[in-house]
N, C-alpha and C. Protein backbone atom coordinates (compact mmCIF):
# COMPACT_ATOMS: atom_id res chain seq x y z
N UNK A 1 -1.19 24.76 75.65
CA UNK A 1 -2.38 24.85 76.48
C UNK A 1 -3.42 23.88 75.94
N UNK A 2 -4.07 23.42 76.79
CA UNK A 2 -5.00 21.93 76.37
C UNK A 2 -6.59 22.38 76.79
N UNK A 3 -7.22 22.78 75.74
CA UNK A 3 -8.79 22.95 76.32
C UNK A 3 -9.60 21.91 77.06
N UNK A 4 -10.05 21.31 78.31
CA UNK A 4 -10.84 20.48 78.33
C UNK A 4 -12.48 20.13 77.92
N UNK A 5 -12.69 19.62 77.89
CA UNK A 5 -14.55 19.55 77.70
C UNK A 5 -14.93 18.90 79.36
N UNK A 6 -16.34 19.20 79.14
CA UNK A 6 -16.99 18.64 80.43
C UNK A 6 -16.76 16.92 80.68
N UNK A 7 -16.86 16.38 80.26
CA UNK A 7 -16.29 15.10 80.52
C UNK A 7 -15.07 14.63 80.99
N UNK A 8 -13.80 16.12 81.04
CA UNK A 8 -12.73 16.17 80.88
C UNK A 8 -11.73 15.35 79.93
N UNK A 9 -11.96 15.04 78.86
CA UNK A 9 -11.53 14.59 77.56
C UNK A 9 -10.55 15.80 77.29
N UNK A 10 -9.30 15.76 76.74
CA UNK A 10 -8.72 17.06 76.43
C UNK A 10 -9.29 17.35 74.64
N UNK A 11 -10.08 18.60 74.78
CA UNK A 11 -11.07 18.89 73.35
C UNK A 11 -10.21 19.35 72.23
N UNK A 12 -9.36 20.39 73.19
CA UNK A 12 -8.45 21.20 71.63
C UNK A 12 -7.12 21.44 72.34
N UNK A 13 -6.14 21.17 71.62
CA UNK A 13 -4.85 21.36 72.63
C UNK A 13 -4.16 23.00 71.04
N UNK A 14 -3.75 23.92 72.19
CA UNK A 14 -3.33 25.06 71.46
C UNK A 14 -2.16 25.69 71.51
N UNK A 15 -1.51 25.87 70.30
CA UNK A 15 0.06 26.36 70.56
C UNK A 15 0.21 27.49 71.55
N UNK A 16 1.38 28.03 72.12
CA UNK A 16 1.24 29.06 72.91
C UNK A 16 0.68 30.31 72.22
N UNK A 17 0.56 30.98 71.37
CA UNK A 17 0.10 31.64 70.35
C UNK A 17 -1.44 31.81 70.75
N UNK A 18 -1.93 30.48 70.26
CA UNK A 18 -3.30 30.53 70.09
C UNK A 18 -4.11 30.26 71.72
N UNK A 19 -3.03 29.89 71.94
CA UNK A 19 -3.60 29.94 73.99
C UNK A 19 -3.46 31.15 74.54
N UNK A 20 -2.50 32.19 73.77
CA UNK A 20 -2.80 33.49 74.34
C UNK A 20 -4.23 34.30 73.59
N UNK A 21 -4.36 33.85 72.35
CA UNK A 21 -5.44 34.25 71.71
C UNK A 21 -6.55 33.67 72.21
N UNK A 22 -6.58 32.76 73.21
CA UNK A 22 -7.76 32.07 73.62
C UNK A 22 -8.37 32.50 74.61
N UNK A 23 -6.91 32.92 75.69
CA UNK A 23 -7.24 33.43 76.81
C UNK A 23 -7.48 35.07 76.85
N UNK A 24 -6.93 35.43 75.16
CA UNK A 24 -7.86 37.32 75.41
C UNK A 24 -9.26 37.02 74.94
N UNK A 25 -9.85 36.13 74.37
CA UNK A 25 -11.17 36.30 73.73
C UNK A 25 -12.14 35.89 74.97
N UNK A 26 -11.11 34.67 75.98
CA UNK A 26 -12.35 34.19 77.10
C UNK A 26 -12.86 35.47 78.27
N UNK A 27 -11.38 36.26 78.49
CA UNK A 27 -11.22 37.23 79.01
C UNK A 27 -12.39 38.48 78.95
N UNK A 28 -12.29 38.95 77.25
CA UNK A 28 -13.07 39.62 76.62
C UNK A 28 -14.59 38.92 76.56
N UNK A 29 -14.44 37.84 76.42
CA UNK A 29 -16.12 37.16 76.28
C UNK A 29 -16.34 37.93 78.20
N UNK A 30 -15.72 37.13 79.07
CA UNK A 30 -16.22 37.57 80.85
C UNK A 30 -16.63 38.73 80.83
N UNK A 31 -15.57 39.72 80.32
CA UNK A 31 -15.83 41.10 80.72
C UNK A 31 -17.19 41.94 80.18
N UNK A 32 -17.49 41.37 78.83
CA UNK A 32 -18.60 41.66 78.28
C UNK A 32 -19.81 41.39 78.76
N UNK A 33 -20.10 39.75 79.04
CA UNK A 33 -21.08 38.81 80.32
C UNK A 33 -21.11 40.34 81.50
N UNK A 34 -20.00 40.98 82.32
CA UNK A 34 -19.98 41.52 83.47
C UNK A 34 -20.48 43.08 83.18
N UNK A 35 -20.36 43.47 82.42
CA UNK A 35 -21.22 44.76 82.05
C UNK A 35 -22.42 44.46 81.32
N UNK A 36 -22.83 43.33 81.26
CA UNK A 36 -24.61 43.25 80.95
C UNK A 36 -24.49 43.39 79.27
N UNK A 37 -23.12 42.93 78.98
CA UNK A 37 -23.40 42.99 77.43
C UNK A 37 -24.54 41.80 76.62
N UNK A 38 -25.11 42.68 75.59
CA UNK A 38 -26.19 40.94 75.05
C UNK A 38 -24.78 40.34 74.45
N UNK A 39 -25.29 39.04 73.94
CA UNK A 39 -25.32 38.37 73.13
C UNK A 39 -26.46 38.50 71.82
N UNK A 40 -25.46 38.54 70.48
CA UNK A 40 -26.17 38.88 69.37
C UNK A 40 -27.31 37.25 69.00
N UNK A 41 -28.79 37.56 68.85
CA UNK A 41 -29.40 35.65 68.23
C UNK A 41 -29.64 36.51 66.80
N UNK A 42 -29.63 35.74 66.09
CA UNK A 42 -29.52 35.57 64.29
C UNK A 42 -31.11 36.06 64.59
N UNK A 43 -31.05 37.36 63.62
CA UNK A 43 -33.01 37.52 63.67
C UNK A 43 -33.35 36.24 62.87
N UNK A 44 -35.08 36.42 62.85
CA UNK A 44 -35.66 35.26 62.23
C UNK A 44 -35.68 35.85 60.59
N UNK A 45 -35.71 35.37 59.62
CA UNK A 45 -35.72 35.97 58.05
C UNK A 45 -36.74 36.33 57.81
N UNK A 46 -37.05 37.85 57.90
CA UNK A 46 -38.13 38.20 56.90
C UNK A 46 -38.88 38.18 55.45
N UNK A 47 -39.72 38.18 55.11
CA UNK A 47 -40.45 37.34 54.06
C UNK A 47 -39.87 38.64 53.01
N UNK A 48 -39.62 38.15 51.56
CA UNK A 48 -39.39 39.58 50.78
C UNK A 48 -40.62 40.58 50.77
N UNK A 49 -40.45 41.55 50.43
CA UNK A 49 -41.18 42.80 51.18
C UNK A 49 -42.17 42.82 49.59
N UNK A 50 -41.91 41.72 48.26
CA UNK A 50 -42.59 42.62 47.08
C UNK A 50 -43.32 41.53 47.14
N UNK A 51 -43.56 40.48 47.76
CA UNK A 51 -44.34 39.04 47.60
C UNK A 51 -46.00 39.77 48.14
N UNK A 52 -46.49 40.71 48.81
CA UNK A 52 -47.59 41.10 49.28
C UNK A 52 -47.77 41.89 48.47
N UNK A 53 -47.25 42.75 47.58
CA UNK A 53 -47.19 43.94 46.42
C UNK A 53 -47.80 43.49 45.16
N UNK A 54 -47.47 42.08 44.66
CA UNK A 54 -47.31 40.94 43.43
C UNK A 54 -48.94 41.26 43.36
N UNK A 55 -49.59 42.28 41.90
CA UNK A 55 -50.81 42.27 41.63
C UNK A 55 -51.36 40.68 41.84
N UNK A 56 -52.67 40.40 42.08
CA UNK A 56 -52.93 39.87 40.91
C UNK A 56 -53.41 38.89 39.46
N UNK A 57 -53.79 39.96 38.79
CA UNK A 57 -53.47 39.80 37.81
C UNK A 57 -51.89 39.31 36.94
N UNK A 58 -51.08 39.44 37.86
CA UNK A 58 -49.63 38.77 37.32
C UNK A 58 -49.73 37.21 37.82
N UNK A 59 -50.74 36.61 38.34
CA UNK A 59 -50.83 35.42 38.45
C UNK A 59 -50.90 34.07 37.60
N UNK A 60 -50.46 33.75 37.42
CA UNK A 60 -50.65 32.26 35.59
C UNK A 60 -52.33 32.18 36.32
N UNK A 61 -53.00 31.39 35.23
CA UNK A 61 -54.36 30.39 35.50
C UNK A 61 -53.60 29.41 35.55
N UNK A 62 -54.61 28.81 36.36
CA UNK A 62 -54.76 26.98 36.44
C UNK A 62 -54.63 26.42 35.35
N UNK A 63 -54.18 25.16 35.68
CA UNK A 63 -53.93 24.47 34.09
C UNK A 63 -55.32 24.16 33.78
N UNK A 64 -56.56 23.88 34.56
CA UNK A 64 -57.83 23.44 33.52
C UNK A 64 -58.17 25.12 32.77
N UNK A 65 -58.02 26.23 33.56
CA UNK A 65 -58.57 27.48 32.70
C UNK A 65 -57.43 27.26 31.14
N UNK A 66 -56.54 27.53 31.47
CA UNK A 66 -55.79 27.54 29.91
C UNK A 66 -56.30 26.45 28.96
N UNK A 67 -56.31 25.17 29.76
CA UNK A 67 -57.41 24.21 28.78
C UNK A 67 -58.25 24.21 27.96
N UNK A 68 -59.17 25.39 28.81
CA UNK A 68 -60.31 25.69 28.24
C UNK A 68 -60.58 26.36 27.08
N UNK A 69 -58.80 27.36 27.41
CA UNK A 69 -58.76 28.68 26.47
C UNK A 69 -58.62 27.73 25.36
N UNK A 70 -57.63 26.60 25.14
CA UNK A 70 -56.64 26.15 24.21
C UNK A 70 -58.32 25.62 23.25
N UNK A 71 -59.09 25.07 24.28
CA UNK A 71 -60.54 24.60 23.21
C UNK A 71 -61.11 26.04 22.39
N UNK A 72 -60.84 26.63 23.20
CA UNK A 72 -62.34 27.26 22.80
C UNK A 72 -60.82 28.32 21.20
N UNK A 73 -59.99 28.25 21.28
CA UNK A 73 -58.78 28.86 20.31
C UNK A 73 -59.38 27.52 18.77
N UNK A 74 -59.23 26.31 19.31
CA UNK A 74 -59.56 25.53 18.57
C UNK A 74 -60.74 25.38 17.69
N UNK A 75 -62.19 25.42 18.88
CA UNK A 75 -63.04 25.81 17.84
C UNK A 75 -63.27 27.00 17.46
N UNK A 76 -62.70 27.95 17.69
CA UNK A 76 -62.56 29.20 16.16
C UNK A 76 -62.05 29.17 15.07
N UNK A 77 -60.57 28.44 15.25
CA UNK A 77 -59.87 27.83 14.56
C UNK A 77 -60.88 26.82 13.65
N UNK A 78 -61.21 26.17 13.51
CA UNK A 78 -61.93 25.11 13.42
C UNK A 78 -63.52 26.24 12.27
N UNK A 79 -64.15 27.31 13.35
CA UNK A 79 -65.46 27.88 12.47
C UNK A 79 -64.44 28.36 11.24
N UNK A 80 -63.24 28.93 11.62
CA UNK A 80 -63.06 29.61 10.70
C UNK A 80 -62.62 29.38 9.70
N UNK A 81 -61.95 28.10 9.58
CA UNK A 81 -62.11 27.04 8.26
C UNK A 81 -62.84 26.55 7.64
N UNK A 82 -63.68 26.75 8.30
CA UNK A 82 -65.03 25.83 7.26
C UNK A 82 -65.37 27.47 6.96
N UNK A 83 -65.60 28.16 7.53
CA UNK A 83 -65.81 29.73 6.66
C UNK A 83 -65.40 29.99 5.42
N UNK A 84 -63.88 29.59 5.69
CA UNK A 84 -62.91 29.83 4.63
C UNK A 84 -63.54 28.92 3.32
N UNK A 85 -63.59 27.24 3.73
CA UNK A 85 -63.65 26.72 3.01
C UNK A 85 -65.47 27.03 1.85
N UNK A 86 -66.06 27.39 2.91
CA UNK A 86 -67.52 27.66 1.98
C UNK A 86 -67.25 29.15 1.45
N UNK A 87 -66.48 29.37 1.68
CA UNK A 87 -66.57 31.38 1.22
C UNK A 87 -65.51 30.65 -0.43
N UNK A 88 -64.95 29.70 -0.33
CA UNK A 88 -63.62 29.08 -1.42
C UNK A 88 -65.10 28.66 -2.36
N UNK A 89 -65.72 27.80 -2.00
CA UNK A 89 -67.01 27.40 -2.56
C UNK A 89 -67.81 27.84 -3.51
N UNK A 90 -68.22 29.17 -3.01
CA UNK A 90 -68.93 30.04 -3.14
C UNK A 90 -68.11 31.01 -4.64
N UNK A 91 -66.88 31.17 -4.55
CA UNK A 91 -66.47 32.25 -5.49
C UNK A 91 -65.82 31.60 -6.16
């Protein structure tokens, strides 16, 4: 059995086998069309359900806030050496 396409090009040619398997599925596709069966469309993908849930506070900072942190870590770092070093001074 030889499927045509609209152009009449022969599209798929099918052993007897698969031309009987062709002709129960076209069969079954009609009969379904004739009792008002749908056709299934792919839903659209819903967004994950925990992305609106996400505190937050579970958010990173911006890279200039951590910047800021990394200075201001530094000059403590920084008082607290010379602390060290005049408190070394001192005793």
């Amino acid at each position: 059995m030889n499927i045509i396409d609209s152009t009449g090009n022969t599209a798929l040619s099918l052993t007897p086998e698969g031309s009987r398997v062709a002709r129960i599925l076209h069969e079954h596709s009609a009969s379904s069309d004739k009792q008002g069966g749908k056709h299934r469309v792919a839903a659209e993908p819903r967004p994950h359900s925990n992305i609106s849930r996400t505190p937050s506070r579970s958010i990173k900072p911006t890279i200039s806030e951590s910047a800021e942190e990394r200075k201001k870590k530094l000059e403590k770092k920084k008082v607290e050496e010379r602390r060290n070093r005049t408190l070394k001074g001192i005793i």
